[in-house]
Protein backbone atom coordinates (compact mmCIF):
# COMPACT_ATOMS: atom_id res chain seq x y z
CA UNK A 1 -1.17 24.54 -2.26
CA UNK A 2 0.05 21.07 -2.61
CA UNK A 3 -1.71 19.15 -5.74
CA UNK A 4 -2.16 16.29 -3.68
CA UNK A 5 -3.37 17.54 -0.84
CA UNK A 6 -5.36 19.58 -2.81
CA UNK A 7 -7.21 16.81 -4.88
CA UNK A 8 -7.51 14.68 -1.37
CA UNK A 9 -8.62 17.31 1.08
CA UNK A 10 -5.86 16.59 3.23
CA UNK A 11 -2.80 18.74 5.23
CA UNK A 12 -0.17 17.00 4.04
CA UNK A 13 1.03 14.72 0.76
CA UNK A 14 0.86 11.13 2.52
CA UNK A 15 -0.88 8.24 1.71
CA UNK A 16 -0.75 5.35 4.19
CA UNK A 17 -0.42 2.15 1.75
CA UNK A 18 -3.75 -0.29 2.46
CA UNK A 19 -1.95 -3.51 3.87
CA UNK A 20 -4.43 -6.13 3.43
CA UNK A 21 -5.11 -7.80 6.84
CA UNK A 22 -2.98 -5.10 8.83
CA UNK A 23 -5.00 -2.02 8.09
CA UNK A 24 -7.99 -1.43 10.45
CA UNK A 25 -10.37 1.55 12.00
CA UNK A 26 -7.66 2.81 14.17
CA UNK A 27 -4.66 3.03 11.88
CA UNK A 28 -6.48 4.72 9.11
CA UNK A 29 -8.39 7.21 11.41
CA UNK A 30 -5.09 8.23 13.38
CA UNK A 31 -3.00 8.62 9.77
CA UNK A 32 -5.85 10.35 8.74
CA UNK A 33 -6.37 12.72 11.82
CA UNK A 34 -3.30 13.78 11.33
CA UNK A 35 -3.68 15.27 8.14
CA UNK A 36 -2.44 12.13 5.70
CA UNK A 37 -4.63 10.01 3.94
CA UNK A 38 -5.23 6.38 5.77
CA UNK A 39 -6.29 3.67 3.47
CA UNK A 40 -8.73 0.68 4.42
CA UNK A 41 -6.91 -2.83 2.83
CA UNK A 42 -8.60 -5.81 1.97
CA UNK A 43 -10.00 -7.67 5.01
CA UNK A 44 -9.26 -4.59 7.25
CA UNK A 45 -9.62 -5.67 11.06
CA UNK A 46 -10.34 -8.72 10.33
CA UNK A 47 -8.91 -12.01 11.79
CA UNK A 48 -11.36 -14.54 9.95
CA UNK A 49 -11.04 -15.70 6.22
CA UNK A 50 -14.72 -15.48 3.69
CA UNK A 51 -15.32 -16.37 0.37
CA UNK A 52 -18.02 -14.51 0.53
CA UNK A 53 -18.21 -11.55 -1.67
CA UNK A 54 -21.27 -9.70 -0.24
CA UNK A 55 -19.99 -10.76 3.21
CA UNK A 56 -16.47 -9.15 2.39
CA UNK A 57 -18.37 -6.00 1.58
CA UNK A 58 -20.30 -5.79 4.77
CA UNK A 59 -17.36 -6.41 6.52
CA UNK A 60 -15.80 -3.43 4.58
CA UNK A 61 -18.70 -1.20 5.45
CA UNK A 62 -18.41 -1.70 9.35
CA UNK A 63 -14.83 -0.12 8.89
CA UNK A 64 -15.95 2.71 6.57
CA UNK A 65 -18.42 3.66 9.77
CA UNK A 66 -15.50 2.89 11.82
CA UNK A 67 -13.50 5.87 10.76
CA UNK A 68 -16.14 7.86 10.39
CA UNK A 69 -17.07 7.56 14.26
CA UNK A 70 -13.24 8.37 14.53
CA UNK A 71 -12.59 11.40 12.62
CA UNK A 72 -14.56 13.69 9.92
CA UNK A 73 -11.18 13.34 7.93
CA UNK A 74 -10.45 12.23 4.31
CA UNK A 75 -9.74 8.19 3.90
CA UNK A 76 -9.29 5.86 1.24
CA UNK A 77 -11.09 2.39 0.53
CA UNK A 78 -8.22 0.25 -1.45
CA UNK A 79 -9.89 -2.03 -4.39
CA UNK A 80 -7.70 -4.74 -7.16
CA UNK A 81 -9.90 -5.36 -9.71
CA UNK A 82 -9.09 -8.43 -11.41
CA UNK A 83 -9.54 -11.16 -13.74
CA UNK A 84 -12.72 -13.14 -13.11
CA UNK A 85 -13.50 -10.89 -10.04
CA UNK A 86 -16.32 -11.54 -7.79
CA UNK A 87 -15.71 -9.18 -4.87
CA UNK A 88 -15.14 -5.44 -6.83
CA UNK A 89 -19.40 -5.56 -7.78
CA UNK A 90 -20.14 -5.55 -3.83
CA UNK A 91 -17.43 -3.30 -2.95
CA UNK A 92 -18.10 -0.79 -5.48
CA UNK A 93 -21.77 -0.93 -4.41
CA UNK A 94 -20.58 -0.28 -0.66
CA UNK A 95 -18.46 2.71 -1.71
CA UNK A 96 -20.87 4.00 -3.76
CA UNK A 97 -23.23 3.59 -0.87
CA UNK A 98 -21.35 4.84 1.60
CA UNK A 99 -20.12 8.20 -0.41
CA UNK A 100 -16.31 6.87 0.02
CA UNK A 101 -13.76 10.17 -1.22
CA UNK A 102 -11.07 8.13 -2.42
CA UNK A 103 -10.76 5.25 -3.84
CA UNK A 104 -6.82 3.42 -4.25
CA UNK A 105 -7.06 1.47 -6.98
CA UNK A 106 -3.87 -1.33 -7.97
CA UNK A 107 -4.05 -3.59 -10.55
CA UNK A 108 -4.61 -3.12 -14.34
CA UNK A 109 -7.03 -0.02 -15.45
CA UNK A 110 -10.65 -0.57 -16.25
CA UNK A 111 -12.27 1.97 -17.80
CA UNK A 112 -15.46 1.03 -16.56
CA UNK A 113 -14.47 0.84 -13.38
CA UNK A 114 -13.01 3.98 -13.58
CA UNK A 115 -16.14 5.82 -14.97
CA UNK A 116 -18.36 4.27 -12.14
CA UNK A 117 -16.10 5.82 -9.31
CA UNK A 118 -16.36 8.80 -10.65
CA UNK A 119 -19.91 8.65 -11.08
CA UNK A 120 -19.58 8.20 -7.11
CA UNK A 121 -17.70 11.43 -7.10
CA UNK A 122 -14.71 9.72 -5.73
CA UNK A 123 -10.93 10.59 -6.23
CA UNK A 124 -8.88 7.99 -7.80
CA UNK A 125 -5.24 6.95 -6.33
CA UNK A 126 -3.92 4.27 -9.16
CA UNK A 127 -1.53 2.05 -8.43
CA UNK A 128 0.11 -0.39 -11.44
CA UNK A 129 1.84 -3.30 -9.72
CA UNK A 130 4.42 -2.70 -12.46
CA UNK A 131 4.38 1.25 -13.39
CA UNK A 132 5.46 1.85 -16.70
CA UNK A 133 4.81 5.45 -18.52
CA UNK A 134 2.41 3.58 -20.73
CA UNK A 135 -0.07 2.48 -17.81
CA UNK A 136 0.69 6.06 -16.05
CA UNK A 137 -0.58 7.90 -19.22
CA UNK A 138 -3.54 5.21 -20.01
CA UNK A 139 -4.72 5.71 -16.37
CA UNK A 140 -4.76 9.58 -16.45
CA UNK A 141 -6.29 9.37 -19.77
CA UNK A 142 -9.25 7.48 -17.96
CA UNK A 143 -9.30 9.76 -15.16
CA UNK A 144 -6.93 9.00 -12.66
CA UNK A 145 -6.66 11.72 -10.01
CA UNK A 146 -3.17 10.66 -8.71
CA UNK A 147 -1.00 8.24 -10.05
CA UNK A 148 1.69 6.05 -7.55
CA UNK A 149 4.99 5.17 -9.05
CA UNK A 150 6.23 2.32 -7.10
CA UNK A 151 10.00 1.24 -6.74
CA UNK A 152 11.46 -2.40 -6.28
CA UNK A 153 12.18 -0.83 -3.23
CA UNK A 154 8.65 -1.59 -1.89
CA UNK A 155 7.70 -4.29 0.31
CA UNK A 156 4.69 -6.51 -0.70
CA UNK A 157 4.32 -8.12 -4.13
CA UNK A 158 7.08 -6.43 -6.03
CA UNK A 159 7.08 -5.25 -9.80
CA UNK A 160 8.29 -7.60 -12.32
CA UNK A 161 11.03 -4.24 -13.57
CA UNK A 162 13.59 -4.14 -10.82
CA UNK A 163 13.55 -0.18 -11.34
CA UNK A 164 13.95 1.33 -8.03
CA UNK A 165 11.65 4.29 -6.40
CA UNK A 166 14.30 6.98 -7.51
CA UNK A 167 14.34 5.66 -11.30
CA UNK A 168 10.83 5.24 -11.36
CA UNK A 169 9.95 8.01 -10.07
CA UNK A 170 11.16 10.85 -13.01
CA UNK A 171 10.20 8.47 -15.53
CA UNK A 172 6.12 8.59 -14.46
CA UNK A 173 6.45 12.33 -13.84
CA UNK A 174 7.97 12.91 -17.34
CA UNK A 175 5.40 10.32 -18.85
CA UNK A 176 2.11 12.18 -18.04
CA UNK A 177 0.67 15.38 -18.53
CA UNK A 178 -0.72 16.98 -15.07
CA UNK A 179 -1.43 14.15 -12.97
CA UNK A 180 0.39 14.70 -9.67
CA UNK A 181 2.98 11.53 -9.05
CA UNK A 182 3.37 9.96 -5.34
CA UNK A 183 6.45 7.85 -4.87
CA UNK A 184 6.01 4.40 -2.93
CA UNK A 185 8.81 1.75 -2.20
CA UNK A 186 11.34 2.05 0.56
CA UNK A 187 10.40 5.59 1.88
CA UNK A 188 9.93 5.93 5.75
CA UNK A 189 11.84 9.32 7.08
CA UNK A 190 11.79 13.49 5.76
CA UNK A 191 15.52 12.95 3.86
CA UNK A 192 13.67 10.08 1.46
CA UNK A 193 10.37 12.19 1.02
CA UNK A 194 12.39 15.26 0.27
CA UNK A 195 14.02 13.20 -2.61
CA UNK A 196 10.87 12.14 -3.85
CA UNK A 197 9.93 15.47 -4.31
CA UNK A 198 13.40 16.46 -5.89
CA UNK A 199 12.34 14.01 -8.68
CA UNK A 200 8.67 15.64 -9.44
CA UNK A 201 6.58 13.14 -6.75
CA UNK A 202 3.97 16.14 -5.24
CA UNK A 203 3.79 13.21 -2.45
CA UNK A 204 4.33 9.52 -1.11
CA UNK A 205 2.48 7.00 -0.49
CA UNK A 206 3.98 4.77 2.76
CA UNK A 207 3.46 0.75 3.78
CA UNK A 208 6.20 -0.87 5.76
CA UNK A 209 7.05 2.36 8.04
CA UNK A 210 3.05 2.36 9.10
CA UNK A 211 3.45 -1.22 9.55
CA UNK A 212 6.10 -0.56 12.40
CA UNK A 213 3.61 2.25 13.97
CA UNK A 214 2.32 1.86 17.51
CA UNK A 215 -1.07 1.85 15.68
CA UNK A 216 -0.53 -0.93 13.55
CA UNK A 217 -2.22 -4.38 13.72
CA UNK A 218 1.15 -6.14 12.94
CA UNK A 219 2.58 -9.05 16.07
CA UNK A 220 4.36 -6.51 18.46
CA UNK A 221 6.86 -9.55 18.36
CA UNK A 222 7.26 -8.85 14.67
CA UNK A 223 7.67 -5.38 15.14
CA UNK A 224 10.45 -6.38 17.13
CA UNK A 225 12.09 -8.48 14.87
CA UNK A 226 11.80 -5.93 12.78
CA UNK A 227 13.71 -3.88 14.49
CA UNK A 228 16.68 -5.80 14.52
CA UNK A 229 17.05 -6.26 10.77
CA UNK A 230 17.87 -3.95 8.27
CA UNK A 231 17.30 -4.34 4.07
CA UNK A 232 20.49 -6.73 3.35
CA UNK A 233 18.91 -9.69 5.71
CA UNK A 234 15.69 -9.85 4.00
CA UNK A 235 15.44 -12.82 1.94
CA UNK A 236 14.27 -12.64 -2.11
CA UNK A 237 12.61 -15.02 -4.11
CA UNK A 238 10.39 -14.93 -7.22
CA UNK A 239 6.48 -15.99 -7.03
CA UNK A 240 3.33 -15.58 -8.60
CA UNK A 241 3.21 -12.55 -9.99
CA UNK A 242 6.53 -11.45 -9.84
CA UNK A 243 8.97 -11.27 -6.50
CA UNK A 244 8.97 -10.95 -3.17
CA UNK A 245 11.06 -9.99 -0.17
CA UNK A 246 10.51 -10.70 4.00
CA UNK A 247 12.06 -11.17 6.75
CA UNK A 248 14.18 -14.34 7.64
CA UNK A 249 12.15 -17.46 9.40
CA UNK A 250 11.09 -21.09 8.54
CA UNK A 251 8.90 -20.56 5.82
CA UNK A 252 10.59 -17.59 4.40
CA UNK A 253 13.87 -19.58 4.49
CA UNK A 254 12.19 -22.71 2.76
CA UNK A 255 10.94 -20.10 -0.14
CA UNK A 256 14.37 -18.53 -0.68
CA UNK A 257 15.79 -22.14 -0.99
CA UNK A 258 12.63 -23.15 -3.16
CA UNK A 259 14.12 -19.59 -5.66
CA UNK A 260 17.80 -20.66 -5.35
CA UNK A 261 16.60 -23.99 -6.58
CA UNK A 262 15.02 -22.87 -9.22
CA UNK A 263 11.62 -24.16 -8.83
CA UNK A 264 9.09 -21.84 -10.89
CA UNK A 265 6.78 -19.27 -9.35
CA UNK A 266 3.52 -21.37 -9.41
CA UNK A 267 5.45 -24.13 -7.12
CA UNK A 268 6.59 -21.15 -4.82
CA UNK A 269 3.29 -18.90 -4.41
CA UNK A 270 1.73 -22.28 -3.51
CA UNK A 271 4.24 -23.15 -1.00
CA UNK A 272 4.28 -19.41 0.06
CA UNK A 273 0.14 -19.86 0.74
CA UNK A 274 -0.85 -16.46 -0.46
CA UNK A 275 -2.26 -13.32 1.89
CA UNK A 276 -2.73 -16.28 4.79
CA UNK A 277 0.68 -16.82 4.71
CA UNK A 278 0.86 -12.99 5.24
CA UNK A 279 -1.93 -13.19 7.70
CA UNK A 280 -0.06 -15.70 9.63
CA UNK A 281 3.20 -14.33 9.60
CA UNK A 282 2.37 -10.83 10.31
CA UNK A 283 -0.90 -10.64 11.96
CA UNK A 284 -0.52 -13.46 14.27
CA UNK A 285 3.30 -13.27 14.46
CA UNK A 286 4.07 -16.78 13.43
CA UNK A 287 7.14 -16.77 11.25
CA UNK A 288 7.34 -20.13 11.03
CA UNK A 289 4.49 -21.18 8.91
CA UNK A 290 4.11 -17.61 7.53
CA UNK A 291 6.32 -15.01 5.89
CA UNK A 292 6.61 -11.06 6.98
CA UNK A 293 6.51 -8.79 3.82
CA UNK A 294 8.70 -5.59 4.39
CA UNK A 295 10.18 -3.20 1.95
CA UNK A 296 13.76 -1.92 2.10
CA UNK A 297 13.23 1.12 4.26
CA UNK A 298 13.18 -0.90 7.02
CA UNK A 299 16.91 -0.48 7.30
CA UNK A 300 15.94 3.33 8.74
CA UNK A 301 13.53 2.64 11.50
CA UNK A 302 15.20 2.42 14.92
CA UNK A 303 11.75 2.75 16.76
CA UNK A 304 7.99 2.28 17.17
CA UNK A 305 6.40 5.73 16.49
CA UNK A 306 2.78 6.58 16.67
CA UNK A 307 1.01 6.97 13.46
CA UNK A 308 0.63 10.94 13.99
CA UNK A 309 4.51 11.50 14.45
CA UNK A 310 5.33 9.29 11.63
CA UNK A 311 3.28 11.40 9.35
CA UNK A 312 4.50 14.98 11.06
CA UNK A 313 8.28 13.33 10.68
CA UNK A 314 7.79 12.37 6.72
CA UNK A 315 6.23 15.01 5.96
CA UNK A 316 7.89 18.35 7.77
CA UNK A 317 8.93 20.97 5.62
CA UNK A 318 7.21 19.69 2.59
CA UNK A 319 5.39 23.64 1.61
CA UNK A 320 8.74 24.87 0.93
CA UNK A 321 10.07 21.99 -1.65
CA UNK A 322 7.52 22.89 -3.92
């Protein structure tokens, strides 16, 4: 059997990436009733900022139950630990709580955090935001389940090395000792999965082709916009942490002139107005006074799928690449 379906419980070697403000209760519960893993991003069906940590975790919870009323499938609760954090305490109690299977974790590893999750009995999908062998074997050393090595391919806040999925990729699955790989950044049909598991990956691990899903929370006018552009129009520029990429409008145009002119990356995450800009650009469908983060797999989807075909597409065939 697959590794990664076997660690996760699930059909077949998926992972739906959590996508802040566009994940929600009926995303993750179709990707997940049909056999991949759907993953719950911060602020998940949400349309409202807090500040509030405990509130953030209640809000959480409601989705958990969500996709429990929805299907008796696997799913994933996404957490970034950080610097200073306030809002990993309540959300660890709510997964805890709420006897959450997987956990995806991005950001740097914390071994605490790491020993409390498993206390919970959950599986562990890390994510570095920058993979490098040395976080791949310091996260299976602390008991990483599955490890995601993601490309500059990706959409989202890009790694800092511009190593693409298919570099990064053999250089994670050479790095560690057992942990099963997934490869994330610019995959979205069967011929790039089949790659990824050419180069070791036992799976992948999917945002901007579940972003273009029938399912997904993203503008339906974005989606169409979407449609219309392929990987050479989206516009670059460097911010706080590293890079980023989206599609072409008033605000994204502003930031790639902001790059060009070399102001620094503090001066253009500012201007860029962190996830609201996202929220506002891709929720709401203003790309005017927010940006649309896509990765460059977009140049390979012609059409709006539902969730269940998108993972039977990806996926076919996978039992005999082993």
């Amino acid at each position: 059997m697959n590794s990664v379906c076997q660690i996760l419980g699930i059909e077949k070697p998926i992972i739906q990436g959590p996508m802040v403000w566009l994940t929600d209760v009926k995303l993750v519960a179709a990707v997940s009733a049909a056999g991949g893993l759907g993953s719950l991003g911060p602020n998940a069906g949400q349309t409202t900022v807090t500040r509030d940590p405990i509130e953030t975790a209640e809000r959480m919870r409601a989705q958990i139950r969500g996709v429990r009323a929805c299907t008796d499938k696997a799913f994933s609760v996404n957490i970034l630990p950080g610097t200073n954090d306030i809002y990993t305490p309540p959300m660890l109690k709510v997964i805890s709580e709420e006897h959450v299977p997987v956990v995806t974790y991005v950001g740097e590893v914390d071994e605490d955090i790491f020993r409390d999750l498993k206390g919970f009995g959950c599986k562990i999908v890390y994510r570095s935001l920058t993979p490098s062998a040395a976080n791949a074997r310091m996260a299976e050393k602390a008991g990483a389940d599955i490890i995601v090595a993601t490309g500059f391919d990706e959409g989202g806040s890009l790694p800092d090395k511009s190593l693409g999925t298919f570099s990064i990729v053999p250089l994670l699955v050479d790095a560690v000792e057992h942990t099963p790989i997934l490869a994330a950044g610019g995959i979205v049909d069967n011929r790039g999965c089949k790659a990824a598991f050419a180069l070791g990956a036992q799976g992948v691990y999917c945002g901007t082709v579940f972003l273009m899903s029938a399912e997904s929370r993203m503008a339906e006018s974005v989606k169409k916009a979407a449609l219309t552009h392929d990987a050479q129009d989206l516009l670059f520029f460097r911010t706080h942490p590293y890079f980023y990429r989206t599609l072409p409008g008033k605000l994204a145009n502003t930031l790639r002139a902001m790059h060009e002119a070399g102001e620094s990356r503090e001066v253009i995450a500012k201007a860029m107005g962190g996830f609201a800009g996202l929220r506002i650009g891709m929720l709401e469908g203003d790309m005017d006074k927010g940006y649309v983060s896509l990765g460059n797999g977009i140049s390979f989807i012609h059409s709006i799928k539902t969730a269940a075909q998108i993972v039977n597409d990806i996926t076919a065939g996978f039992e005999s690449w082993q």
